[in-house]
Protein backbone atom coordinates (compact mmCIF):
# COMPACT_ATOMS: atom_id res chain seq x y z
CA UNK A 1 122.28 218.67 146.61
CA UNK A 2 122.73 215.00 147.69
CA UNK A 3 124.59 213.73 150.65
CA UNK A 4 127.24 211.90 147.80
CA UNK A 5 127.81 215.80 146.57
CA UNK A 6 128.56 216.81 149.95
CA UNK A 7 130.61 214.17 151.17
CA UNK A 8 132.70 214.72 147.54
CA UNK A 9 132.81 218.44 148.17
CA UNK A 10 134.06 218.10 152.05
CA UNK A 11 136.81 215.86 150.71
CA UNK A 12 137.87 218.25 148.08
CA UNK A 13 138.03 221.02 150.96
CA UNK A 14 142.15 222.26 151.67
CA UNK A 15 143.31 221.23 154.65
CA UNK A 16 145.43 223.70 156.41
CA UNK A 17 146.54 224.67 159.75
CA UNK A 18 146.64 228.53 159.08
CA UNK A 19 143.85 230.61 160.77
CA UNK A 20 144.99 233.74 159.05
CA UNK A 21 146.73 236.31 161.25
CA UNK A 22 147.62 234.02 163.70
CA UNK A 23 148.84 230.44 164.06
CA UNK A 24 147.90 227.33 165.95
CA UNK A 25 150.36 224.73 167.20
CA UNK A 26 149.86 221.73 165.02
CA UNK A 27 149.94 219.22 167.97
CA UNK A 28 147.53 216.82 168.13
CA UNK A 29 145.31 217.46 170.93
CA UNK A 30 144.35 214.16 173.31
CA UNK A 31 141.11 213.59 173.57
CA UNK A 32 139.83 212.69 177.05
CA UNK A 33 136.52 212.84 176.38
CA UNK A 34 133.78 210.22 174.71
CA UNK A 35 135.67 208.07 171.62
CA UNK A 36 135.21 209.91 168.67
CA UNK A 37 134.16 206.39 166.61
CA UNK A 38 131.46 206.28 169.17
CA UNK A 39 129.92 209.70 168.46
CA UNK A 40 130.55 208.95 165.01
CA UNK A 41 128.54 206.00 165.14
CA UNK A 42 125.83 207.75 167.18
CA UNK A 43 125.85 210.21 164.24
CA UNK A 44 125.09 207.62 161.41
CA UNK A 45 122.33 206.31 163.68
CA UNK A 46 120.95 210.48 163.95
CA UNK A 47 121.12 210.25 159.99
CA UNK A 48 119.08 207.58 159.55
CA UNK A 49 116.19 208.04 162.01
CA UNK A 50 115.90 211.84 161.19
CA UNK A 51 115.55 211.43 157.96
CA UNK A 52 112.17 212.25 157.72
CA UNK A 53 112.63 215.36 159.16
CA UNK A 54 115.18 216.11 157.17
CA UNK A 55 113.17 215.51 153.76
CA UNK A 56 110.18 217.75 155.46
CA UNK A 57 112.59 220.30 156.54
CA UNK A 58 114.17 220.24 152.42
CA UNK A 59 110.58 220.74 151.29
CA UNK A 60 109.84 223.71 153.77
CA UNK A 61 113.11 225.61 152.71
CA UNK A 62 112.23 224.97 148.71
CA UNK A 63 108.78 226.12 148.72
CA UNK A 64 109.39 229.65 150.96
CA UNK A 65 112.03 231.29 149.24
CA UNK A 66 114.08 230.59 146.33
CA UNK A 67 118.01 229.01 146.56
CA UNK A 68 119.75 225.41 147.15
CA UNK A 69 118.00 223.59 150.48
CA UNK A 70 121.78 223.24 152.12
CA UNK A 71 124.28 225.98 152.90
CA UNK A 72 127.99 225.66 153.22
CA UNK A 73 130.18 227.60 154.87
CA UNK A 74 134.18 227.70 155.60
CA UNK A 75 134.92 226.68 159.28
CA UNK A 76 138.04 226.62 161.37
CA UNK A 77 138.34 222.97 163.35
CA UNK A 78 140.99 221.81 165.17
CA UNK A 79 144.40 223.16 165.39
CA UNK A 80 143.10 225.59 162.61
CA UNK A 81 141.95 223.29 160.01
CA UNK A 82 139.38 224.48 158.07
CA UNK A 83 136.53 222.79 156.55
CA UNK A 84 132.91 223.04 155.14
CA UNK A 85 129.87 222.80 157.50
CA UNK A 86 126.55 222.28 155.92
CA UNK A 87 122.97 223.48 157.50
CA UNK A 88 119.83 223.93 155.95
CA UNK A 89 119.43 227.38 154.64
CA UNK A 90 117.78 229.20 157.34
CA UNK A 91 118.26 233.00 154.97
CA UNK A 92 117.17 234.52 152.05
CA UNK A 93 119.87 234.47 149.35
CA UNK A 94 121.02 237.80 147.29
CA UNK A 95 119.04 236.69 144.71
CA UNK A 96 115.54 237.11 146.51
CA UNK A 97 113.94 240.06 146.03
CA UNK A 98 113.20 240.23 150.07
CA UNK A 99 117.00 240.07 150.36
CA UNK A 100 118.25 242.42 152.68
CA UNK A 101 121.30 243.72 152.98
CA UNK A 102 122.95 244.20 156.43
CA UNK A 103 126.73 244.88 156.09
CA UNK A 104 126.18 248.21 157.63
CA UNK A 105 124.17 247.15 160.35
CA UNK A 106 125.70 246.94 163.50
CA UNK A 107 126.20 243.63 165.88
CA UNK A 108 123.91 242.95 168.69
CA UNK A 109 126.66 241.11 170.45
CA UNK A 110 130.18 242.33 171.37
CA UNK A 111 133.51 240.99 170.18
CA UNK A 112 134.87 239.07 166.86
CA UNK A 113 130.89 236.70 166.77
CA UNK A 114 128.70 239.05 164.85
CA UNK A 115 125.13 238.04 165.77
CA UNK A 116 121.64 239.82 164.77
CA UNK A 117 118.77 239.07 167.32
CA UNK A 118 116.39 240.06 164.73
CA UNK A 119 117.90 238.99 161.20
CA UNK A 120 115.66 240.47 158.41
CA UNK A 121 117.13 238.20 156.16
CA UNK A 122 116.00 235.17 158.13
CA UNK A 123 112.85 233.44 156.34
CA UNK A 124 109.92 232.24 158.31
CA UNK A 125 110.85 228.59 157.87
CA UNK A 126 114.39 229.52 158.91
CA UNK A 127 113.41 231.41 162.46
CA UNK A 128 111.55 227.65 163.21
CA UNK A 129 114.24 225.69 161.98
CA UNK A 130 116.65 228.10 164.27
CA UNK A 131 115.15 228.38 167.13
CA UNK A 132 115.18 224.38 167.50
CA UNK A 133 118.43 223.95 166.34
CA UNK A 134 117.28 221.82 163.26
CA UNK A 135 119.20 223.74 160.95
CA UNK A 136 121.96 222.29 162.21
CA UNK A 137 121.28 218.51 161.50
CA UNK A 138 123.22 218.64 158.73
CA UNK A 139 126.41 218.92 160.67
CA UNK A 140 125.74 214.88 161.63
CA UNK A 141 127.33 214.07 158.27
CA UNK A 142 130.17 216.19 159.25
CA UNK A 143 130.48 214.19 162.36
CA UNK A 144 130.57 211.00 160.39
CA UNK A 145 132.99 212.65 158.10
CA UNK A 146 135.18 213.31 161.07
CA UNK A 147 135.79 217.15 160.53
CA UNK A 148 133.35 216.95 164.16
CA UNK A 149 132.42 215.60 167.27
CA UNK A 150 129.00 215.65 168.75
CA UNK A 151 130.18 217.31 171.69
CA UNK A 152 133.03 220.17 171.37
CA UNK A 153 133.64 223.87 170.64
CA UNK A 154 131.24 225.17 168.14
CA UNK A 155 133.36 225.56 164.68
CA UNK A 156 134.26 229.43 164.32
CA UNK A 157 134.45 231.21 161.46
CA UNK A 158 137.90 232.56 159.71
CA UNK A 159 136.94 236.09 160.27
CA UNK A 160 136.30 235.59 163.71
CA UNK A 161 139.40 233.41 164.35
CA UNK A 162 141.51 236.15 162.98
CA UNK A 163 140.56 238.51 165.94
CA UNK A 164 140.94 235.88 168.54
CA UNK A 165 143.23 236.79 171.20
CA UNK A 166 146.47 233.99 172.10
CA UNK A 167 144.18 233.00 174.73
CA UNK A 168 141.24 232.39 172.64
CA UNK A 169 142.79 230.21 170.51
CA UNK A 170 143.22 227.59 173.12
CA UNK A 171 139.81 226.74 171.90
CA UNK A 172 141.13 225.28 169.04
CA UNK A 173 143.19 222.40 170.42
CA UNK A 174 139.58 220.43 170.41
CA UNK A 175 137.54 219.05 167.44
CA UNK A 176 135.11 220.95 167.00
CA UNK A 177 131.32 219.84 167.80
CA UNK A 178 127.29 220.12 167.07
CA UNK A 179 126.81 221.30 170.89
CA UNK A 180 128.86 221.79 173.37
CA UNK A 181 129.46 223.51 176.95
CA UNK A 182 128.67 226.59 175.17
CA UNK A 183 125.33 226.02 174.00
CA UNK A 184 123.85 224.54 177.08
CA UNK A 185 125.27 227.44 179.16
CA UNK A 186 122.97 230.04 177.42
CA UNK A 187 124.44 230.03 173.69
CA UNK A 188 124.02 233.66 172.15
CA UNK A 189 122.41 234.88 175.93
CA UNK A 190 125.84 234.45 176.70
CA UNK A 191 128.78 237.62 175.82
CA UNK A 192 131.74 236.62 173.03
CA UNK A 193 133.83 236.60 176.42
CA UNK A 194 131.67 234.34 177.85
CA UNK A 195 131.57 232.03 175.36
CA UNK A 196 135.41 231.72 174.75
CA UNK A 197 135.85 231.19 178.92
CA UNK A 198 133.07 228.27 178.85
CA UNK A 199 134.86 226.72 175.83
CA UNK A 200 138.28 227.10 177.37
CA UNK A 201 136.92 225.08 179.77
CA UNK A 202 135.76 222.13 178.29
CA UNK A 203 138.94 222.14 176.42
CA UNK A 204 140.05 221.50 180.22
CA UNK A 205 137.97 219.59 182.02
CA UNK A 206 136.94 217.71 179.09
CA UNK A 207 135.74 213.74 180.45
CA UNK A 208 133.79 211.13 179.24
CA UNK A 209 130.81 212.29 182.04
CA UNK A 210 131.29 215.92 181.15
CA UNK A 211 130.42 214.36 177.54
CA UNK A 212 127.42 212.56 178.49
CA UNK A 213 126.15 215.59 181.18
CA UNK A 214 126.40 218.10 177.64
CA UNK A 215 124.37 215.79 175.77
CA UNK A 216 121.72 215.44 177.81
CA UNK A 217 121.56 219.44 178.94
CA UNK A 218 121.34 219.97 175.21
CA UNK A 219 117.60 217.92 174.73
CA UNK A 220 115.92 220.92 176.88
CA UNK A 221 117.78 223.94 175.55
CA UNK A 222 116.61 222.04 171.63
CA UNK A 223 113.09 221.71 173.07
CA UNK A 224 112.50 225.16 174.65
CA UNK A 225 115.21 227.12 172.24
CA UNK A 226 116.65 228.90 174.73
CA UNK A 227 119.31 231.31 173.58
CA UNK A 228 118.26 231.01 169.34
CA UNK A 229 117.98 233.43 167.31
């Protein structure tokens, strides 16, 4: 898939401000925090100079396990728009015959986030590319798209979003981002509850700084993978 069929695909996506059982106020929320051209910019800059690693890390997905290199997936963003991220697949597809299937496995973690520790459909490639947060690269062209920020609540599925309480969905009055508060706090180390409260709070407190402090914390929790699975 080339970065022309994504960008097409993302533009094709519906925009709508319906998160499924509940609603979001479609108010634009003011962003205090670093200038979203800025972090778009940086973003462009992160696409070109990782570029290599993102051709290595195509090759390594293609030659472990058959399926496309990228995955897409439906996202809620700000005031409940939804949109498509894009990663590099990290899991084997329904089609392998090392699939596994784990509907009726139960969560490791409590509340509407369902997370495995120990995926078994997770491909050796995919635990490295996890782990260090590479699968996630991707999500620059999003950036530069505009459906995200570098730095903001991580994008939340419509499953989950439908569970959230009227309080949780005060975390969707920000654009969502690639890290954020949550994920140099302790990521999935961290309870559902957890997470929401930390986000809630950068929806808050959110500055300029704050920005700048986040993006820094996130180099050693990328190095050392703390809280990947």
């Amino acid at each position: 898939m080339s970065l022309f069929t994504i960008f097409k695909t993302n533009l094709d996506t519906v925009d709508v401000r319906d998160t499924g059982n509940a609603k979001v106020s479609p108010a634009e929320h003011y962003r205090t925090g670093m200038p979203k051209f800025l972090q778009q910019f940086a973003a462009t800059l992160g696409l070109i100079v990782l570029s290599p690693v993102f051709l290595l890390t195509a090759m390594l997905v293609r030659l472990e396990s058959p399926g496309a290199v990228f995955y897409s997936q439906v996202r809620v963003g700000e005031n409940g728009r939804r949109f498509r991220i894009y990663k590099f697949r990290s899991m084997r597809t329904a089609q392998d015959p090392k699939y596994v299937d784990v509907s009726q496995i139960q969560s490791d973690r409590e509340g509407a986030c369902k997370k495995l520790f120990n995926d078994p459909r997770i491909t050796r490639v995919g635990k490295v590319i996890r782990k260090y947060s590479i699968d996630e690269l991707p999500q620059l062209l999003n950036v530069v798209i505009g459906d995200m920020v570098l730095i903001g609540p991580r994008p939340a599925l419509p499953c989950e979003t439908d569970q959230y309480s009227l309080k949780a969905h005060g975390r969707l009055k920000a654009t969502p981002g690639l890290t954020g508060l949550w994920q140099v706090s302790g990521r999935a180390d961290t309870s559902f509850e957890e997470q929401i409260a930390l986000d809630l709070r950068y929806v808050e407190e959110q500055s300029v700084w704050e920005d700048i402090r986040i993006l820094f914390a996130t180099i050693p929790v990328v190095v050392f993978g703390r809280g990947a699975y």
